[in-house]
N, C-alpha and C. Protein backbone atom coordinates (compact mmCIF):
# COMPACT_ATOMS: atom_id res chain seq x y z
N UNK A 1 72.50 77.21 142.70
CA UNK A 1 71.48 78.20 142.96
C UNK A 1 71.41 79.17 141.78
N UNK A 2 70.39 79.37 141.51
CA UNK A 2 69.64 80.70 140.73
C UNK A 2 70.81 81.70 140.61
N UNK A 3 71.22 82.52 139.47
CA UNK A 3 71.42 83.92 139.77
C UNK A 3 70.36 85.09 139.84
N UNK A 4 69.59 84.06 138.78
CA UNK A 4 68.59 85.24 137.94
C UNK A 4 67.75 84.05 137.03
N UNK A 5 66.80 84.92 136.57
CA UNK A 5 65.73 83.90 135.75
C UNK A 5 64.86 84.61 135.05
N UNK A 6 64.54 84.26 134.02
CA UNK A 6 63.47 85.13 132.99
C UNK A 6 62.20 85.02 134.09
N UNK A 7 61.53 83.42 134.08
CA UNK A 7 60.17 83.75 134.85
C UNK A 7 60.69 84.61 136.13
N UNK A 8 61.39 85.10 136.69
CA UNK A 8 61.21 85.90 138.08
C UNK A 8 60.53 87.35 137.37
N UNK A 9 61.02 87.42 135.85
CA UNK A 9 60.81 88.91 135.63
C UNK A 9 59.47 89.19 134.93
N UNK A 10 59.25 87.92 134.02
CA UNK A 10 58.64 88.21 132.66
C UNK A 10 56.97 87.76 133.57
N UNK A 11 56.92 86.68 134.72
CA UNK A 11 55.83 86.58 135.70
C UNK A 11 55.95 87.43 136.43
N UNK A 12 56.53 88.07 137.04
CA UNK A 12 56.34 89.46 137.96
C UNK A 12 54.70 90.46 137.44
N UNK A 13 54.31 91.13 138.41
CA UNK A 13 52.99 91.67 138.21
C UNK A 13 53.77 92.99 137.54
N UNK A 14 54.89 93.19 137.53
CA UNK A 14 55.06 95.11 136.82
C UNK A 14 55.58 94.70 135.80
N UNK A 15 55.21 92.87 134.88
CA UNK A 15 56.33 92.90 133.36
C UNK A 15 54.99 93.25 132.86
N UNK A 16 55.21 94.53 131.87
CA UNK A 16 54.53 95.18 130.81
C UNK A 16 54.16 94.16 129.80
N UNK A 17 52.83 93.88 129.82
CA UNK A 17 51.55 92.63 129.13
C UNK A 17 51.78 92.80 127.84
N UNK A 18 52.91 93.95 127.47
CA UNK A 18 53.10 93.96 125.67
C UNK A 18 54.06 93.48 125.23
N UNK A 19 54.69 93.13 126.31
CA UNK A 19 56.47 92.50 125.65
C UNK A 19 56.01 91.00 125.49
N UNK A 20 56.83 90.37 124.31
CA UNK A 20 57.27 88.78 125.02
C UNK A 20 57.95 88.55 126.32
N UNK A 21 58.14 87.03 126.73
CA UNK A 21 58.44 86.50 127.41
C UNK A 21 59.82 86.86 127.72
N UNK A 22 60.44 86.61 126.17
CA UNK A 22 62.29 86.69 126.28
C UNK A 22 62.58 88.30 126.89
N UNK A 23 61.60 89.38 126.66
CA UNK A 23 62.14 90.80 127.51
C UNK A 23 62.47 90.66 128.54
N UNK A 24 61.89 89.27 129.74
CA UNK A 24 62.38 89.52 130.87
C UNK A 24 63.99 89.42 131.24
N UNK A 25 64.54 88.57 130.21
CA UNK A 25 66.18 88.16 130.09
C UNK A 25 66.77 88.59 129.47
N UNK A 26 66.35 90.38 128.87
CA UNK A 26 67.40 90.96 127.77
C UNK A 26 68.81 91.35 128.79
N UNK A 27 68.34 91.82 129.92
CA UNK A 27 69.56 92.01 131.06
C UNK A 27 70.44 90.61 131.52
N UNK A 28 70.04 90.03 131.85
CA UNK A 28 70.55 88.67 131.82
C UNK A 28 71.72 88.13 130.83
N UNK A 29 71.19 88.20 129.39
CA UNK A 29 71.78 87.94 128.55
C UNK A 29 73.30 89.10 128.24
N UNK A 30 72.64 90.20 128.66
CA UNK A 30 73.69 91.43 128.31
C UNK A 30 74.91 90.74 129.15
N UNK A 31 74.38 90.76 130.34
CA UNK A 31 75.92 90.37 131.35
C UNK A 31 76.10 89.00 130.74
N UNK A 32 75.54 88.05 130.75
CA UNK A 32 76.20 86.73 129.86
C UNK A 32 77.17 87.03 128.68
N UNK A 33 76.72 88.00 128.09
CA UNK A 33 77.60 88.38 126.75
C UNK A 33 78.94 88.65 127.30
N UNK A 34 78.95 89.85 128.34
CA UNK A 34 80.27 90.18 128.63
C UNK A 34 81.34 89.04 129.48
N UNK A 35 79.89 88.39 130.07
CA UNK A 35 81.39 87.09 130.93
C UNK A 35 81.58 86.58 129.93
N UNK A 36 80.63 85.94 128.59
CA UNK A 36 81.21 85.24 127.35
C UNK A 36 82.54 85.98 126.72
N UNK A 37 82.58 87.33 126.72
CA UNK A 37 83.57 88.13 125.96
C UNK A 37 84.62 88.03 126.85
N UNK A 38 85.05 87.91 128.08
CA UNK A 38 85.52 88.12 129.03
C UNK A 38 86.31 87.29 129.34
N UNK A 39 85.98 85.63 128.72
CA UNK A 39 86.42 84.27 129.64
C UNK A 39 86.15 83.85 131.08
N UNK A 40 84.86 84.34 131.30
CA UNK A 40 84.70 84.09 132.83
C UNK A 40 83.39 83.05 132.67
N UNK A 41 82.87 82.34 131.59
CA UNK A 41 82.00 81.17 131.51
C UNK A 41 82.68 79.98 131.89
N UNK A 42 81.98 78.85 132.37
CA UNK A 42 82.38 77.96 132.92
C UNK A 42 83.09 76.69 132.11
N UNK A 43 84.02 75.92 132.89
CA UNK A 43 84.77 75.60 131.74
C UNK A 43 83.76 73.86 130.77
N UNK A 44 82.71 73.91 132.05
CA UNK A 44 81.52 73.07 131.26
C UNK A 44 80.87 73.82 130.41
N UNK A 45 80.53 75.20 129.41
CA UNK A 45 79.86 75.90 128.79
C UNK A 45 81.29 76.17 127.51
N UNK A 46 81.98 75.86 128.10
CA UNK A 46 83.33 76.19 126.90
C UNK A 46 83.54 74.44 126.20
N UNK A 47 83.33 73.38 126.95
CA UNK A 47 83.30 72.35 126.46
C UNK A 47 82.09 71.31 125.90
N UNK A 48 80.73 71.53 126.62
CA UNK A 48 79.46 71.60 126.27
C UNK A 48 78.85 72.64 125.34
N UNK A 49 79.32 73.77 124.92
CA UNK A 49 78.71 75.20 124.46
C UNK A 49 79.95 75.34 123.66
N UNK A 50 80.48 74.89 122.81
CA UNK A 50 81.25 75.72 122.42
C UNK A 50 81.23 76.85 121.13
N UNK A 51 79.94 76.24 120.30
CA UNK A 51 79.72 76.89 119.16
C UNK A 51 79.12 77.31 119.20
N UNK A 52 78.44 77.98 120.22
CA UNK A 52 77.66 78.72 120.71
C UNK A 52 78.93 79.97 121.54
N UNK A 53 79.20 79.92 121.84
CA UNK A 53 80.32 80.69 122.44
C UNK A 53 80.51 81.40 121.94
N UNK A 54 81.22 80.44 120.31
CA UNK A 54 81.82 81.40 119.52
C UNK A 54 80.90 82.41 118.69
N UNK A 55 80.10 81.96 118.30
CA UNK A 55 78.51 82.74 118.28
C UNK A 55 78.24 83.83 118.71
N UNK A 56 78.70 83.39 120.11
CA UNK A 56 78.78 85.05 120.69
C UNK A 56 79.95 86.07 120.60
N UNK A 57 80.80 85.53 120.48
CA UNK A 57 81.81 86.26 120.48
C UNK A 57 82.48 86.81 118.66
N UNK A 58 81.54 86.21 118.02
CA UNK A 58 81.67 86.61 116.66
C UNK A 58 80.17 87.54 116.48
N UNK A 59 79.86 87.77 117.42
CA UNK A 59 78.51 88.56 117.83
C UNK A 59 77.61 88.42 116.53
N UNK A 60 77.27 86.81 116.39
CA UNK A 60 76.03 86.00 115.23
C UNK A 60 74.91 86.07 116.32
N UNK A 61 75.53 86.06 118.05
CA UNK A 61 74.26 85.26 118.25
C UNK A 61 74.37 86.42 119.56
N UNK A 62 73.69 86.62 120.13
CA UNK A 62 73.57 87.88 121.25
C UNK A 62 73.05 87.03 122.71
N UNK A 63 73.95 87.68 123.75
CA UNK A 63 73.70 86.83 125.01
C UNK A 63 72.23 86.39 125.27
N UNK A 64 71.24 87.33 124.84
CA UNK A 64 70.32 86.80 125.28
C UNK A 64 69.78 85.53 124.44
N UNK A 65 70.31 85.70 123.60
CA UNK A 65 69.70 83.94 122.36
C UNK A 65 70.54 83.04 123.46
N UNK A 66 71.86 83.11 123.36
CA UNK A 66 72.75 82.05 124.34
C UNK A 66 71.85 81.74 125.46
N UNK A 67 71.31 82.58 126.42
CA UNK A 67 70.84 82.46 128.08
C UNK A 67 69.66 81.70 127.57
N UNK A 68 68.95 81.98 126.70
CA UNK A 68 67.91 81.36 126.21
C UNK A 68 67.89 79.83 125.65
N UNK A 69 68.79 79.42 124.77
CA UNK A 69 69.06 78.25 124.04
C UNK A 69 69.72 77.51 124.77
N UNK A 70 70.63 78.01 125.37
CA UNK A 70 71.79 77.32 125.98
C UNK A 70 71.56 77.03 127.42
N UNK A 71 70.75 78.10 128.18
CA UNK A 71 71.30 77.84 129.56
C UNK A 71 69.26 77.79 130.07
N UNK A 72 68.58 77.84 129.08
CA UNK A 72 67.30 77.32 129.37
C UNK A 72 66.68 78.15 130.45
N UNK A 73 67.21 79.40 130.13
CA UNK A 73 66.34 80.63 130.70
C UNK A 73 66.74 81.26 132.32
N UNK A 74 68.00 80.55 132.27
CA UNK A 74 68.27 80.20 134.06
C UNK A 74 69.59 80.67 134.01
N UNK A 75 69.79 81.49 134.71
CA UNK A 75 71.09 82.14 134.72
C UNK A 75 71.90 81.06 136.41
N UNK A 76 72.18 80.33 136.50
CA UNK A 76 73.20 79.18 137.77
C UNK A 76 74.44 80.12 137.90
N UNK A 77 74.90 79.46 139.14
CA UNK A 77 76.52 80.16 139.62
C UNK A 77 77.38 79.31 138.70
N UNK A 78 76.48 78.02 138.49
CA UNK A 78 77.62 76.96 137.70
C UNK A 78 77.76 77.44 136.23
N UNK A 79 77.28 78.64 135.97
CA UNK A 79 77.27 78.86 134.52
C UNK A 79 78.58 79.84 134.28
N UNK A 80 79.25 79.64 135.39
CA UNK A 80 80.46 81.03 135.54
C UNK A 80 81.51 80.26 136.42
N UNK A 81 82.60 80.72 135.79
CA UNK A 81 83.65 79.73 136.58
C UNK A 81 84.03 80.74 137.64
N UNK A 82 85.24 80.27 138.63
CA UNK A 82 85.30 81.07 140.00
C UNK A 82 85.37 82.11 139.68
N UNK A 83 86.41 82.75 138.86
CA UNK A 83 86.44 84.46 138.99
C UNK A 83 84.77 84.65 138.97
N UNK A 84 84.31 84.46 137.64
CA UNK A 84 83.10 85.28 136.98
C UNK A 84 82.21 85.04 137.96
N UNK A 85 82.07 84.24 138.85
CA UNK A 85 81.05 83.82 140.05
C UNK A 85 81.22 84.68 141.21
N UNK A 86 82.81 84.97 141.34
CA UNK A 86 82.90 85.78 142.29
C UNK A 86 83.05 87.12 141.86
N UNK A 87 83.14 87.53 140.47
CA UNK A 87 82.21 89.07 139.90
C UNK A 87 80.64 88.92 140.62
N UNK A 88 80.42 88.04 139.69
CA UNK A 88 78.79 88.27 139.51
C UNK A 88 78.49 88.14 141.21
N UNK A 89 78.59 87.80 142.09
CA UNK A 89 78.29 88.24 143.22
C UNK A 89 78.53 89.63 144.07
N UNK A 90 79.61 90.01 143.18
CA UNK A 90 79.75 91.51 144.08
C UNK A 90 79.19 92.50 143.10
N UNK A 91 78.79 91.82 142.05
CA UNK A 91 78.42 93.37 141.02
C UNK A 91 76.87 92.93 140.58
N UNK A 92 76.65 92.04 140.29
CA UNK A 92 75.55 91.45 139.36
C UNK A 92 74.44 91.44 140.78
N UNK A 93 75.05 90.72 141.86
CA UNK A 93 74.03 90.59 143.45
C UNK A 93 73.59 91.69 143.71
N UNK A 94 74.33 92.56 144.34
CA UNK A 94 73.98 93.87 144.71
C UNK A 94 73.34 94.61 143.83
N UNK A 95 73.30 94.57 143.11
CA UNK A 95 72.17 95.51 142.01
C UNK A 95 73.23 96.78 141.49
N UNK A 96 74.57 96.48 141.44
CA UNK A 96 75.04 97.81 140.89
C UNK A 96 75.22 97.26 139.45
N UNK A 97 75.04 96.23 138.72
CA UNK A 97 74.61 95.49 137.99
C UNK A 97 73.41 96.75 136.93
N UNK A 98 72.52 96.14 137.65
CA UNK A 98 70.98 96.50 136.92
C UNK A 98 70.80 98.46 137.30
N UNK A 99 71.66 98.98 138.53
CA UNK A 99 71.97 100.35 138.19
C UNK A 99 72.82 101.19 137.04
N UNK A 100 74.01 100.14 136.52
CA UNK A 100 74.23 100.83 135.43
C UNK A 100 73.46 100.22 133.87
N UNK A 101 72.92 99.20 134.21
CA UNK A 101 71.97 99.00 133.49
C UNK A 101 70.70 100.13 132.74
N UNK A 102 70.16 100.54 134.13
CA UNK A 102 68.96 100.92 133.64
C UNK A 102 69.53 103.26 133.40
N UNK A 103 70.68 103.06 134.22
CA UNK A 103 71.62 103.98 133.38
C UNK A 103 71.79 104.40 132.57
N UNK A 104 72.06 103.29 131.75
CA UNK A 104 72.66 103.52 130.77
C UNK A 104 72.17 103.13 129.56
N UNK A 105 70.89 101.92 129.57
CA UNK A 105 69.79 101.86 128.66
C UNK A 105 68.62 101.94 128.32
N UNK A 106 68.09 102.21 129.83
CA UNK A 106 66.15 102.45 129.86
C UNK A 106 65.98 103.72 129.66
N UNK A 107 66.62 104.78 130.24
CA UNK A 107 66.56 106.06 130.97
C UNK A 107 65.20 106.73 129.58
N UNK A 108 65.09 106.26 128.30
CA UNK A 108 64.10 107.08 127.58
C UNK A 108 63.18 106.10 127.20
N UNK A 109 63.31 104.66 127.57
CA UNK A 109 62.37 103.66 127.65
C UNK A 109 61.28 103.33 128.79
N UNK A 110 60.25 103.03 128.63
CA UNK A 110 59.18 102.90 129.73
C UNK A 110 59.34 102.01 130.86
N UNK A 111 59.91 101.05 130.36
CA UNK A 111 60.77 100.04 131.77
C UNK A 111 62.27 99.22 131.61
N UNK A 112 62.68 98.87 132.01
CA UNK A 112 64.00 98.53 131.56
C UNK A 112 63.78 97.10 130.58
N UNK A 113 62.57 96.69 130.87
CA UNK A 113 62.14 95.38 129.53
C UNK A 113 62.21 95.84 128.64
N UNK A 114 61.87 97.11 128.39
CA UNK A 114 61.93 97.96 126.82
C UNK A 114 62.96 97.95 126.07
N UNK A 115 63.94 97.64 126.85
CA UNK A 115 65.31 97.96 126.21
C UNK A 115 65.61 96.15 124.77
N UNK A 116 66.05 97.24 124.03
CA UNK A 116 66.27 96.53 122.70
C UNK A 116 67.45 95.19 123.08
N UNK A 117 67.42 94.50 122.58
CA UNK A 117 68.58 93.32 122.39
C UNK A 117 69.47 93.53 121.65
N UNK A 118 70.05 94.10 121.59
CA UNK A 118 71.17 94.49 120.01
C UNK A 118 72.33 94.62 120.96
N UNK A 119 73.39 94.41 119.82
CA UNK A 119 74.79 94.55 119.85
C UNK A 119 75.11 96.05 120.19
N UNK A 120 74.77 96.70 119.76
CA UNK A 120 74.96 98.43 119.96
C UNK A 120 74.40 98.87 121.76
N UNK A 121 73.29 98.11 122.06
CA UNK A 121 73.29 98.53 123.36
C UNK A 121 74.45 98.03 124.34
N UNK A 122 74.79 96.49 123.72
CA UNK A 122 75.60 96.01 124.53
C UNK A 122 76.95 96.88 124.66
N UNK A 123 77.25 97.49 123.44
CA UNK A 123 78.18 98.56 123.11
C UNK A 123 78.49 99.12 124.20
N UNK A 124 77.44 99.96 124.53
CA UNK A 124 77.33 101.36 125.53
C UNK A 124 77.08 100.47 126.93
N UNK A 125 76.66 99.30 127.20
CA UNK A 125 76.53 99.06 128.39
C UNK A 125 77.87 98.34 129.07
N UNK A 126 78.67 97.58 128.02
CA UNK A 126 80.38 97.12 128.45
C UNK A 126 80.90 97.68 128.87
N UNK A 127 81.42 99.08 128.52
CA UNK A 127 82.89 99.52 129.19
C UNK A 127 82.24 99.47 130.91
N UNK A 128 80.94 99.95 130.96
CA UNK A 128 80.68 100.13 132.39
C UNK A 128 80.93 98.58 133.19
N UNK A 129 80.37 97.70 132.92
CA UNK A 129 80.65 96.60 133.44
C UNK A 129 82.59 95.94 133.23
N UNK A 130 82.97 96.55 132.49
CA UNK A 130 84.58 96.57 132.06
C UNK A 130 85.27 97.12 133.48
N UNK A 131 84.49 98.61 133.49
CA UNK A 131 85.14 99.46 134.73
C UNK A 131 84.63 98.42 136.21
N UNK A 132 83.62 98.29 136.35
CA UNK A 132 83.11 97.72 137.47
C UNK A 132 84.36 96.20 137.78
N UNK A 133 84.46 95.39 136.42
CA UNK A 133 85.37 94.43 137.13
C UNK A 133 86.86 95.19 137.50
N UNK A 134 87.15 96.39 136.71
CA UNK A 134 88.44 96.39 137.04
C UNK A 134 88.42 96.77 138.36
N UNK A 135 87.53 97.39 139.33
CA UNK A 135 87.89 98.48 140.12
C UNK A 135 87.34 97.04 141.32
N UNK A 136 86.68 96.04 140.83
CA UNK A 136 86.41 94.93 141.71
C UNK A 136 88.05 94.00 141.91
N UNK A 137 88.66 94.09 140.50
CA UNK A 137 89.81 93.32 140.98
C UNK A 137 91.15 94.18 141.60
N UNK A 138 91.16 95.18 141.52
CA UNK A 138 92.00 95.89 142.40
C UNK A 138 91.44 97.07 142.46
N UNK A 139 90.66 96.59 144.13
CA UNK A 139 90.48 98.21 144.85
C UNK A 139 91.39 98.70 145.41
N UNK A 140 90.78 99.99 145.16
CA UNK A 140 91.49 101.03 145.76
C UNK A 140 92.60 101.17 146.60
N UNK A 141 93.98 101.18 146.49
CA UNK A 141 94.85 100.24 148.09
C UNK A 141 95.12 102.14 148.35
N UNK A 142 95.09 101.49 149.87
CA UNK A 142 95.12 102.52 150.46
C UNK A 142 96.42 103.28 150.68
N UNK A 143 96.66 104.42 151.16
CA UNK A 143 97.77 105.36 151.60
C UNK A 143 98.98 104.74 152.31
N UNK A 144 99.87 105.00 151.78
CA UNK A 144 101.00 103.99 152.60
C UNK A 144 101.12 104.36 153.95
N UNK A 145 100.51 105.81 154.19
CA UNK A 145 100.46 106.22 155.64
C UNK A 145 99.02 105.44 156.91
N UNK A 146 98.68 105.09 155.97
CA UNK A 146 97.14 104.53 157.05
C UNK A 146 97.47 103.00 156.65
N UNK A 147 98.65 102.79 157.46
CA UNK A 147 98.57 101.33 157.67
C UNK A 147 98.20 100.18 158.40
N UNK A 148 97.58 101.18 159.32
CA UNK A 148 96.90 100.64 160.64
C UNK A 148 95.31 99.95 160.48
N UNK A 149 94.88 100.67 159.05
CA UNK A 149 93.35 100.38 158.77
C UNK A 149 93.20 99.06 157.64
C-alpha cells in the first residue's frame, strides 16, 4: 500500500498551477532522506538501490531525486524495512510528520510546495524528525509509583 504519492499532491485542486510536478514530493523525499540517513530503507533498496543510496548519503543526490528515480514517485511500506515502517506509521501517518514540516519550512512560503529542495532545508527539518523517532522509540516510562496504569 501507498504511503504517499506525488500525483495525490501535485493533482490535488490547491497544488499551485506554478510549480512543477516534482513540488508535490519535495516532503516525501525529505523524510526518504532521513530513513536513507537513518538505515531504516528496505533491505531490497540497499541491494537493488545501492548507488543511489550512497548518493544520498554523500548528499550528490537529495531524497527527492531518489523518491523520484528510484521509487517512481510512490512512496510503498515496502520501501522501509520494519522499524522505518513502523516509524513512518506513527509519525509520517498521523500528520505530525507534515506538522513539523510545514513548521519548520513553509511558515514564510505560500504553501508548503514552495518549499525549496536543498540540503540546508533538510538541515533544519532532521533533528525534528531525529527527536520524533527518539521519543517514538522510548516513550516516556512512567513513575515507578503508578504501576497500576
Amino acid at each position: 500500500m501507498a504511503l504517499d504519492r506525488i500525483d495525490w499532491h501535485s493533482g490535488a485542486d490547491n497544488f499551485p498551477a506554478e510549480l512543477p510536478h516534482e513540488a508535490g514530493g519535495i516532503h516525501i523525499g525529505m523524510f526518504l532522506a532521513w530513513i536513507i540517513n537513518n538505515d531504516l530503507i528496505s533491505k531490497e533498496h540497499i541491494t537493488e538501490s545501492s548507488e543511489s543510496l550512497a548518493l544520498v548519503k554523500q548528499r550528490k543526490m537529495t531524497g527527492t531525486e531518489f523518491f523520484i528515480k528510484v521509487c517512481d514517485e510512490k512512496f510503498w511500506e515496502t520501501d522501509l524495512n520494519n522499524e522505518g515502517l513502523a516509524f513512518a506509521q506513527a509519525y509520517y501517518e498521523t500528520n505530525d510528520y507534515f506538522e513539523d514540516y510545514e513548521a519548520t519550512l513553509s511558515l514564510n512560503e505560500p504553501t508548503l510546495y514552495h518549499v525549496k529542495d536543498s540540503w540546508s532545508n533538510y538541515q533544519k527539518l532532521a533533528p525534528l524528525i531525529t527527536n520524533a523517532f527518539k521519543k517514538w522509540k522510548k516513550p516516556e516510562s512512567r513513575k515507578w509509583w503508578k504501576f497500576w496504569e
